[in-house]
N, C-alpha and C. Protein backbone atom coordinates (compact mmCIF):
# COMPACT_ATOMS: atom_id res chain seq x y z
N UNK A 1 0.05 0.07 -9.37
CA UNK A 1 -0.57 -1.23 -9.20
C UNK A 1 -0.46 -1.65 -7.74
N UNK A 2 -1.61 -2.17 -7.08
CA UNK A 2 -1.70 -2.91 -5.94
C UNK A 2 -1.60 -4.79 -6.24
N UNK A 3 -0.38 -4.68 -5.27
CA UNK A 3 0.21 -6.29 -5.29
C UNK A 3 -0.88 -7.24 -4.43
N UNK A 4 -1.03 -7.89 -4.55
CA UNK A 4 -2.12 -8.59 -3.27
C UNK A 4 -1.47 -9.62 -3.63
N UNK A 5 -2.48 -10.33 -2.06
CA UNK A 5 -1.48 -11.97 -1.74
C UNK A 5 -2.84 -13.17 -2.69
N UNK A 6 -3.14 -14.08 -2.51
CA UNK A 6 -4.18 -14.93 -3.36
C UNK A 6 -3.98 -16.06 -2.38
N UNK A 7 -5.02 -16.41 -2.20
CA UNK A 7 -5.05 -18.02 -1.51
C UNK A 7 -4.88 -19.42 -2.35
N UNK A 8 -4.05 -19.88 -1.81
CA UNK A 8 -3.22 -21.15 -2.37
C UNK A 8 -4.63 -22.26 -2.31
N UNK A 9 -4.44 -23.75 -2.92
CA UNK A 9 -5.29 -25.05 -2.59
C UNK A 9 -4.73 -25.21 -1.04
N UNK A 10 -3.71 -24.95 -0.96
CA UNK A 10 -3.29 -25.49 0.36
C UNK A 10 -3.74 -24.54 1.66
N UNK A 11 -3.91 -23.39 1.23
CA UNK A 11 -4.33 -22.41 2.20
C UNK A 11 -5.63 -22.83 3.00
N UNK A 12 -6.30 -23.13 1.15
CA UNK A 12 -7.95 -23.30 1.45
C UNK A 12 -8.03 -25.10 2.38
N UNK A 13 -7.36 -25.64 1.80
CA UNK A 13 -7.58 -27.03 2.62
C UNK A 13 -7.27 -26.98 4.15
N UNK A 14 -5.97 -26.07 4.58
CA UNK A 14 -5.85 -26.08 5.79
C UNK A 14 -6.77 -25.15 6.65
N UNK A 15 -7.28 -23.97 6.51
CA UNK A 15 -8.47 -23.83 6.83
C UNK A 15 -9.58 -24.78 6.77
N UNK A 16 -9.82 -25.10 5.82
CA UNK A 16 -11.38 -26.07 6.03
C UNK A 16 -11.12 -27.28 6.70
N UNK A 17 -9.52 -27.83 7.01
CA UNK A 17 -9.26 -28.40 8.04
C UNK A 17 -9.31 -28.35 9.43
N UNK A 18 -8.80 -26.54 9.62
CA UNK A 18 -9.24 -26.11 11.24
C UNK A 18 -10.73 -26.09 11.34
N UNK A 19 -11.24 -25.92 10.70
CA UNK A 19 -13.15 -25.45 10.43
C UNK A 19 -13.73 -26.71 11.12
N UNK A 20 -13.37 -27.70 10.47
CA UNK A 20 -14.05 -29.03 10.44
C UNK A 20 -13.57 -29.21 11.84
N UNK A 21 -12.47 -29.35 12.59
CA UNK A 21 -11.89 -29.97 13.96
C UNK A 21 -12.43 -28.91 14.37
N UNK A 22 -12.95 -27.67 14.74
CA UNK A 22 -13.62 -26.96 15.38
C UNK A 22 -14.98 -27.31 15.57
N UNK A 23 -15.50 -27.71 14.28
CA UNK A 23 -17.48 -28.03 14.33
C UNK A 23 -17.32 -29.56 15.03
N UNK A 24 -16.20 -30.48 14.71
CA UNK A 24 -16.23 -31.63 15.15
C UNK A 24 -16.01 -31.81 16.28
N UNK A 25 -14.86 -31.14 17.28
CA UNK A 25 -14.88 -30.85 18.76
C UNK A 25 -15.89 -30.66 19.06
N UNK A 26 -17.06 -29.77 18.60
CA UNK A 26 -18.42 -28.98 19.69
C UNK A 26 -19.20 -30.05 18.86
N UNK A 27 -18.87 -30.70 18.26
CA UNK A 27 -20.44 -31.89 17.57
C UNK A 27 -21.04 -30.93 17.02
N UNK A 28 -20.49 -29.95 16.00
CA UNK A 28 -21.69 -29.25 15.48
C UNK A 28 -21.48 -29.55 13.82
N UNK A 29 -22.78 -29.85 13.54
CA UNK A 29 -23.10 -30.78 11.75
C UNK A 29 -23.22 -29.35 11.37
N UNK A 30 -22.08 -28.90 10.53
CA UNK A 30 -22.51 -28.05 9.59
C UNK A 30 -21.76 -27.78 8.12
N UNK A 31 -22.08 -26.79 7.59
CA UNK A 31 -21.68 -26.55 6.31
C UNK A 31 -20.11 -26.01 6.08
N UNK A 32 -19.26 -25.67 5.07
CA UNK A 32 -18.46 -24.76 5.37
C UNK A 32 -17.47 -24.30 4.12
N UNK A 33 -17.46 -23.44 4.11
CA UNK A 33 -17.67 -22.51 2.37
C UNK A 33 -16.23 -22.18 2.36
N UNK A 34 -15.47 -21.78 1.46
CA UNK A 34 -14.41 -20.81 1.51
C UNK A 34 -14.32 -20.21 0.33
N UNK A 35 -14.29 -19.18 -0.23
CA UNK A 35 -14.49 -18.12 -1.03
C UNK A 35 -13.34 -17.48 -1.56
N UNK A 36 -13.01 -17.02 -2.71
CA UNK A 36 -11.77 -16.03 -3.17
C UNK A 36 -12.22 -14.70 -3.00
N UNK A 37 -11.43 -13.98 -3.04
CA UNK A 37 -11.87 -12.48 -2.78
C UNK A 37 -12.68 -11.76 -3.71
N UNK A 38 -12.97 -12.54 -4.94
CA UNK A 38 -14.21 -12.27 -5.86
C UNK A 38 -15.49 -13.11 -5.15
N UNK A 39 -15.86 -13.53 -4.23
CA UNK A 39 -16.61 -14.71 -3.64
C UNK A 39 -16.94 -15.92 -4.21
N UNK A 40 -15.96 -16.08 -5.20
CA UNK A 40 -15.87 -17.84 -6.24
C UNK A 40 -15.82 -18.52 -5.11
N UNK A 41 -16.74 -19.96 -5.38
CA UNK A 41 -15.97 -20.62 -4.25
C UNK A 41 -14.93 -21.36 -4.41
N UNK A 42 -14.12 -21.92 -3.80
CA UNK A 42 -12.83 -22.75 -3.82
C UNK A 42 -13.43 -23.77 -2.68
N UNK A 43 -13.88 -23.88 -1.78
CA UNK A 43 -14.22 -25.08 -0.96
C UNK A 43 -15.67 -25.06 -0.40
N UNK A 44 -16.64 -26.02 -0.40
CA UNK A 44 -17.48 -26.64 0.20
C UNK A 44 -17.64 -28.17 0.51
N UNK A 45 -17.57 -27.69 1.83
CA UNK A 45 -17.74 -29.29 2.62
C UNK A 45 -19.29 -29.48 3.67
N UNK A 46 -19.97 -30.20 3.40
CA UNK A 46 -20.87 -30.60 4.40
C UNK A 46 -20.68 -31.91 5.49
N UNK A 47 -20.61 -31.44 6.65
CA UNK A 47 -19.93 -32.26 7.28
C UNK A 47 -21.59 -33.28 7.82
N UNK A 48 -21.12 -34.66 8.17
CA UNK A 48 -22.35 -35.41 8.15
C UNK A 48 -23.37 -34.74 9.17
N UNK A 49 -24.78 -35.27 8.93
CA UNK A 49 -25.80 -34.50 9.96
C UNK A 49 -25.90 -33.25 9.34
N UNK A 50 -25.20 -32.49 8.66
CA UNK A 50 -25.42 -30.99 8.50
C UNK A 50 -27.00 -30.92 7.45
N UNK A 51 -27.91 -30.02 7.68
CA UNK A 51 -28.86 -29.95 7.04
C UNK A 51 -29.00 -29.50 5.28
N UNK A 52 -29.33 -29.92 4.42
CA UNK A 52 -29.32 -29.49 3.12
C UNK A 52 -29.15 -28.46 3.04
N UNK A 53 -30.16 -27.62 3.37
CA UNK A 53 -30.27 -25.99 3.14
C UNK A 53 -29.08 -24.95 3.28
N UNK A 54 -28.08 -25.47 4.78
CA UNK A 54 -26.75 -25.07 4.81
C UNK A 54 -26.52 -24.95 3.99
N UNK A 55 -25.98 -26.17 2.43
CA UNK A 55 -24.92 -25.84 0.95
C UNK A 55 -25.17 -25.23 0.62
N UNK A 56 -26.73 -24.22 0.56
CA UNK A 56 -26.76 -23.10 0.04
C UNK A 56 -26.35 -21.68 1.11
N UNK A 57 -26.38 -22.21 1.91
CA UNK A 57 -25.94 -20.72 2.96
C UNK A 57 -24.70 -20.58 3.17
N UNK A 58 -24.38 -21.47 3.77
CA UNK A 58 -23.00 -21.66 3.98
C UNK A 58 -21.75 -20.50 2.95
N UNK A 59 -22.22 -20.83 1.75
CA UNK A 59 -21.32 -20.39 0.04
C UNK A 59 -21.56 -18.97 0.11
N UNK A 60 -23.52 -18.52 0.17
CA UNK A 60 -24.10 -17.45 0.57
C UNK A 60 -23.51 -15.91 1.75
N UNK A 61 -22.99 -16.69 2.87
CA UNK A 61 -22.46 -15.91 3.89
C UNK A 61 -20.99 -15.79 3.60
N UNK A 62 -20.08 -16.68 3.07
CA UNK A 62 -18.87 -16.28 2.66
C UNK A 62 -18.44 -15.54 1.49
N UNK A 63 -19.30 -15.62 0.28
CA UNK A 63 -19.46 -14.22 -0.73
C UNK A 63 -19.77 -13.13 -0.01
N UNK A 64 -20.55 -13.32 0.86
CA UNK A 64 -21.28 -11.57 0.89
C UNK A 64 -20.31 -11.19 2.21
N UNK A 65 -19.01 -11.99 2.62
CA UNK A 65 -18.37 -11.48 4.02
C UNK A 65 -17.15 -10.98 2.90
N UNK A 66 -16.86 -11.63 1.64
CA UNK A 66 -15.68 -11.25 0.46
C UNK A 66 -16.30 -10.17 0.18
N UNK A 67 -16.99 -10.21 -0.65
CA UNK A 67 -17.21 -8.99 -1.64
C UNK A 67 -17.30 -7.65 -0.66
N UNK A 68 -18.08 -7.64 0.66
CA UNK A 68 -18.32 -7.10 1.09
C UNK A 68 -17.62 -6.60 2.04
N UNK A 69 -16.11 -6.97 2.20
CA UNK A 69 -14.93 -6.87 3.35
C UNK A 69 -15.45 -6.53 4.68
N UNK A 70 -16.33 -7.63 4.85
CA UNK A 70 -16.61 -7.24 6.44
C UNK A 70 -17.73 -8.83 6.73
N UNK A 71 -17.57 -8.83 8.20
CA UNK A 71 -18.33 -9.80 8.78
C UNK A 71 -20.04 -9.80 8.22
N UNK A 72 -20.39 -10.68 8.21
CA UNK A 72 -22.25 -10.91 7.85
C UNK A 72 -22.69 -10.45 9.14
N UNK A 73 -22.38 -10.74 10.40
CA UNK A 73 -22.65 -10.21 11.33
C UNK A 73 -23.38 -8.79 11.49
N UNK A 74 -22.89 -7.73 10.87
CA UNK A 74 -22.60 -6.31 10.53
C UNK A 74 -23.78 -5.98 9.79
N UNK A 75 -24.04 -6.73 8.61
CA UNK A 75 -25.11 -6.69 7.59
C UNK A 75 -26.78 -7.23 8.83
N UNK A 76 -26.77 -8.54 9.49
CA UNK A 76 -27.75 -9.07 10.32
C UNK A 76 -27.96 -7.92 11.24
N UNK A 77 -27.27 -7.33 12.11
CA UNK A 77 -27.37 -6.34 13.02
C UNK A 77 -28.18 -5.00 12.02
N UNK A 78 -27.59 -4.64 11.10
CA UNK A 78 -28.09 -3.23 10.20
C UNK A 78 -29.60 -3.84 9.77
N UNK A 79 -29.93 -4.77 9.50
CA UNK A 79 -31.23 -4.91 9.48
C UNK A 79 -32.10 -5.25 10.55
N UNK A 80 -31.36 -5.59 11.42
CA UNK A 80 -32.55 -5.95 12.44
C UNK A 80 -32.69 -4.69 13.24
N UNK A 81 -31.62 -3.67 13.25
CA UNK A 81 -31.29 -2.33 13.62
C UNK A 81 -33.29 -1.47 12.94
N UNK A 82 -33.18 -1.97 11.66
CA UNK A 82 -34.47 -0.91 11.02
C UNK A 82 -34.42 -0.63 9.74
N UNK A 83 -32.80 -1.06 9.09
CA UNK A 83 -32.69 -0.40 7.93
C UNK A 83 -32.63 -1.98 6.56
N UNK A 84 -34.03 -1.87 6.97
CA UNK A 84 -34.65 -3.20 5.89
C UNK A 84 -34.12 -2.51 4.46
N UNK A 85 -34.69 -1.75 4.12
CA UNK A 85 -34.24 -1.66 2.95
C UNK A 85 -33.01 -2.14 2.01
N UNK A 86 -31.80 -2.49 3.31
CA UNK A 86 -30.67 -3.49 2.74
C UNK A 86 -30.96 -4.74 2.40
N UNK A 87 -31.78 -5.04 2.33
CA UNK A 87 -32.28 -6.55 1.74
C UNK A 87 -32.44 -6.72 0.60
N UNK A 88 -32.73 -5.08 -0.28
CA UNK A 88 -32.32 -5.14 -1.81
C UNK A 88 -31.52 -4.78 -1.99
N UNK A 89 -30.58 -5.00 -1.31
CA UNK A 89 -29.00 -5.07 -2.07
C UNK A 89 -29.04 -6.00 -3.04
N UNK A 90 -28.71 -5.39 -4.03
CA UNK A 90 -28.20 -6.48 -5.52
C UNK A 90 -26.82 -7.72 -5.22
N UNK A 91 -26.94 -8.55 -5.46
CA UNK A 91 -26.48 -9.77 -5.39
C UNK A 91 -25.88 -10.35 -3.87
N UNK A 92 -26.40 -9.84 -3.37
CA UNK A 92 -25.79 -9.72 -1.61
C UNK A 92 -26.70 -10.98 -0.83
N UNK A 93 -26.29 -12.28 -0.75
CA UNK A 93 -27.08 -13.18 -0.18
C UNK A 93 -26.37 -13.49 1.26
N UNK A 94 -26.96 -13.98 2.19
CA UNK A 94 -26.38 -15.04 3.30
C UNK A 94 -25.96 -13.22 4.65
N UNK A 95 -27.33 -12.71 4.68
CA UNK A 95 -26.63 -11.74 5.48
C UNK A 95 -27.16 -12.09 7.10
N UNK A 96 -26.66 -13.12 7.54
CA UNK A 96 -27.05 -14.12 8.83
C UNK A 96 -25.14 -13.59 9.55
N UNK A 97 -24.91 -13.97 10.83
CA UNK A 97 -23.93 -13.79 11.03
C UNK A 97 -23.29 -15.59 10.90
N UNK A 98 -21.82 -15.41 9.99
CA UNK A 98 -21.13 -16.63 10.13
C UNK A 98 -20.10 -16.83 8.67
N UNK A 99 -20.15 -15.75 8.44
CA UNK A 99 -19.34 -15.13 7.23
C UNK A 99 -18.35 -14.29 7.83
N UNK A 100 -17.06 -14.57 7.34
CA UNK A 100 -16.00 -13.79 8.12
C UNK A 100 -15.03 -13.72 7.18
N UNK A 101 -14.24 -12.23 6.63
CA UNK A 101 -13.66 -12.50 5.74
C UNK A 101 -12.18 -12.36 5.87
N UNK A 102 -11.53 -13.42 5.10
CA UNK A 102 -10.02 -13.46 5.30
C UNK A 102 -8.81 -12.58 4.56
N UNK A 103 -8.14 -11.58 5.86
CA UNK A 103 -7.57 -10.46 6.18
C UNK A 103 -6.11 -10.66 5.54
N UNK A 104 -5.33 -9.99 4.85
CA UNK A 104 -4.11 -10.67 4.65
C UNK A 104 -3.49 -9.50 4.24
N UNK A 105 -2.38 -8.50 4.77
CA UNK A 105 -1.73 -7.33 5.01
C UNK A 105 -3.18 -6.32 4.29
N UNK A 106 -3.89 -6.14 5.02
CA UNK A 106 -5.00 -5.29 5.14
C UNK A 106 -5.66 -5.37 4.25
N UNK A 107 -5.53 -6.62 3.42
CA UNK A 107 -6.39 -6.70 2.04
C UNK A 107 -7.58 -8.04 2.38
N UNK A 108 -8.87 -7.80 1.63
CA UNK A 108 -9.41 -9.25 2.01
C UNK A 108 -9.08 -10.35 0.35
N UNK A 109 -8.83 -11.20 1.14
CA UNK A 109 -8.22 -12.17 0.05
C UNK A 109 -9.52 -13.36 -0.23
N UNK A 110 -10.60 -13.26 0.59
CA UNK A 110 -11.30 -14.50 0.77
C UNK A 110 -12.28 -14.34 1.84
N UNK A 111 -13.28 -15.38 2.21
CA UNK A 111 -14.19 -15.33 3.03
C UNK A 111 -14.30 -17.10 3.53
N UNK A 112 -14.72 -17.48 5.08
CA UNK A 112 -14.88 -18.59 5.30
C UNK A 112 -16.75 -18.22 5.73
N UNK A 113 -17.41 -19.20 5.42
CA UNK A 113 -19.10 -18.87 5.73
C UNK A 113 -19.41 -20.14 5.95
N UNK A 114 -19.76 -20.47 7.20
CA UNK A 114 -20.23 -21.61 8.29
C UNK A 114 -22.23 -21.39 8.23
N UNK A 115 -22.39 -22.75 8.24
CA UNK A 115 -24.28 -22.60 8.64
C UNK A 115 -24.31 -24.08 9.08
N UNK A 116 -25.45 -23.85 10.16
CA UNK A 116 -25.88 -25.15 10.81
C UNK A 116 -26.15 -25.00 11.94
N UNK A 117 -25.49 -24.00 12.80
CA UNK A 117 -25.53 -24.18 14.18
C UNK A 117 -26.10 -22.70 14.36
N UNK A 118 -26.01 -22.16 15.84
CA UNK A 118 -26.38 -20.94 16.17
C UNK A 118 -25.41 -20.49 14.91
N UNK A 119 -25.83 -18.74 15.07
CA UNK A 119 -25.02 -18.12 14.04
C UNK A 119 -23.56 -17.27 14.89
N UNK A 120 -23.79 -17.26 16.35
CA UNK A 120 -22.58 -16.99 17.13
C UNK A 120 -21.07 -18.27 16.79
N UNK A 121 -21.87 -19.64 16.76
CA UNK A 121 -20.68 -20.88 16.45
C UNK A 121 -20.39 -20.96 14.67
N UNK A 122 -21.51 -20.79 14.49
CA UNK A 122 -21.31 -21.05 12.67
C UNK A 122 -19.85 -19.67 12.67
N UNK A 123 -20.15 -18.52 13.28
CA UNK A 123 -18.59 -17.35 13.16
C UNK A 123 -17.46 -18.01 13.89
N UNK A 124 -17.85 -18.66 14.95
CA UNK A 124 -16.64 -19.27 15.80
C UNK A 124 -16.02 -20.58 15.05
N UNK A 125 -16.52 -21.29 14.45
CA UNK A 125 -16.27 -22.00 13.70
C UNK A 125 -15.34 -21.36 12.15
N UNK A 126 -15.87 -20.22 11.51
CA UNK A 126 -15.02 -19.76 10.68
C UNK A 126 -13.77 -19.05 10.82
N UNK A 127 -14.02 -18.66 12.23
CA UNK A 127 -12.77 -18.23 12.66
C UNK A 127 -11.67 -19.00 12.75
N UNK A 128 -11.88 -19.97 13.63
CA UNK A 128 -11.31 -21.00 13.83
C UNK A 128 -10.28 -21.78 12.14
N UNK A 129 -11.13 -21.46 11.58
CA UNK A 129 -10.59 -21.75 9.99
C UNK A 129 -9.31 -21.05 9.75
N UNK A 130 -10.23 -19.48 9.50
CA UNK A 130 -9.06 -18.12 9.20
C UNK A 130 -7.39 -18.56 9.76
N UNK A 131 -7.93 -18.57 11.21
CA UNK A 131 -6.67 -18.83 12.39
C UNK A 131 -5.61 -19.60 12.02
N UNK A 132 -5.80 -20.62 11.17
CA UNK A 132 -5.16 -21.76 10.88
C UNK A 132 -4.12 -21.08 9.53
N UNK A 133 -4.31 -19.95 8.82
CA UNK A 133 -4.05 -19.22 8.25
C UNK A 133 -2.52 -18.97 8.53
């Protein structure tokens, strides 16, 4: 059996605490997801100004950075690379970069997925979350 760690309420709040003082320092209105390592969500916050459409992306880019143990970043690049055909990936939504998934003794435990801003800050912004970790 593999032991893994699980993210606490408190884990997830203090991340979506660094998240928020990160988008709120740069004035950036956006969304901001946090995910279990099945990509359930456990947190969404829309911070004011953030556009509707975000609550759905936002949730979108942090499943597919969980399930998928790796940045959305990775997925945006492979398609714009040529290899469209990843777009029918079965249940795989939000493949924009700003999904980043959270690392915890080499296991992913979770995903934070930011939308609103460029998709370079929507990652800097989830990072910023993780960090707080």
């Amino acid at each position: 059996m593999i032991e893994r760690k699980m993210l606490t309420a408190d884990d997830v709040k203090r991340m979506a605490a660094a998240a928020e003082a990160e988008a709120k320092a740069n004035k950036w209105a956006v969304t901001i997801a946090v995910v279990d390592a099945g990509g359930h969500l456990l947190w969404l916050q829309r911070l004011d100004g953030a556009a509707p459409v975000s609550a759905h992306i936002a949730p979108a880019k942090a499943h597919t950075a969980a399930v998928g143990c790796r940045e959305t970043k990775s997925y945006e690049d492979m398609i714009n690379g040529g290899r469209t055909a990843f777009l029918s990936a079965p249940h795989i939504e939000g493949l924009l970069e700003g999904g980043v998934p959270i690392v915890v003794d080499g296991h992913v435990v979770g995903a934070v997925g930011v939308s609103g801003v460029k998709s370079t800050e929507d990652a800097q912004i989830a990072r910023a979350g993780i960090a707080a970790l």
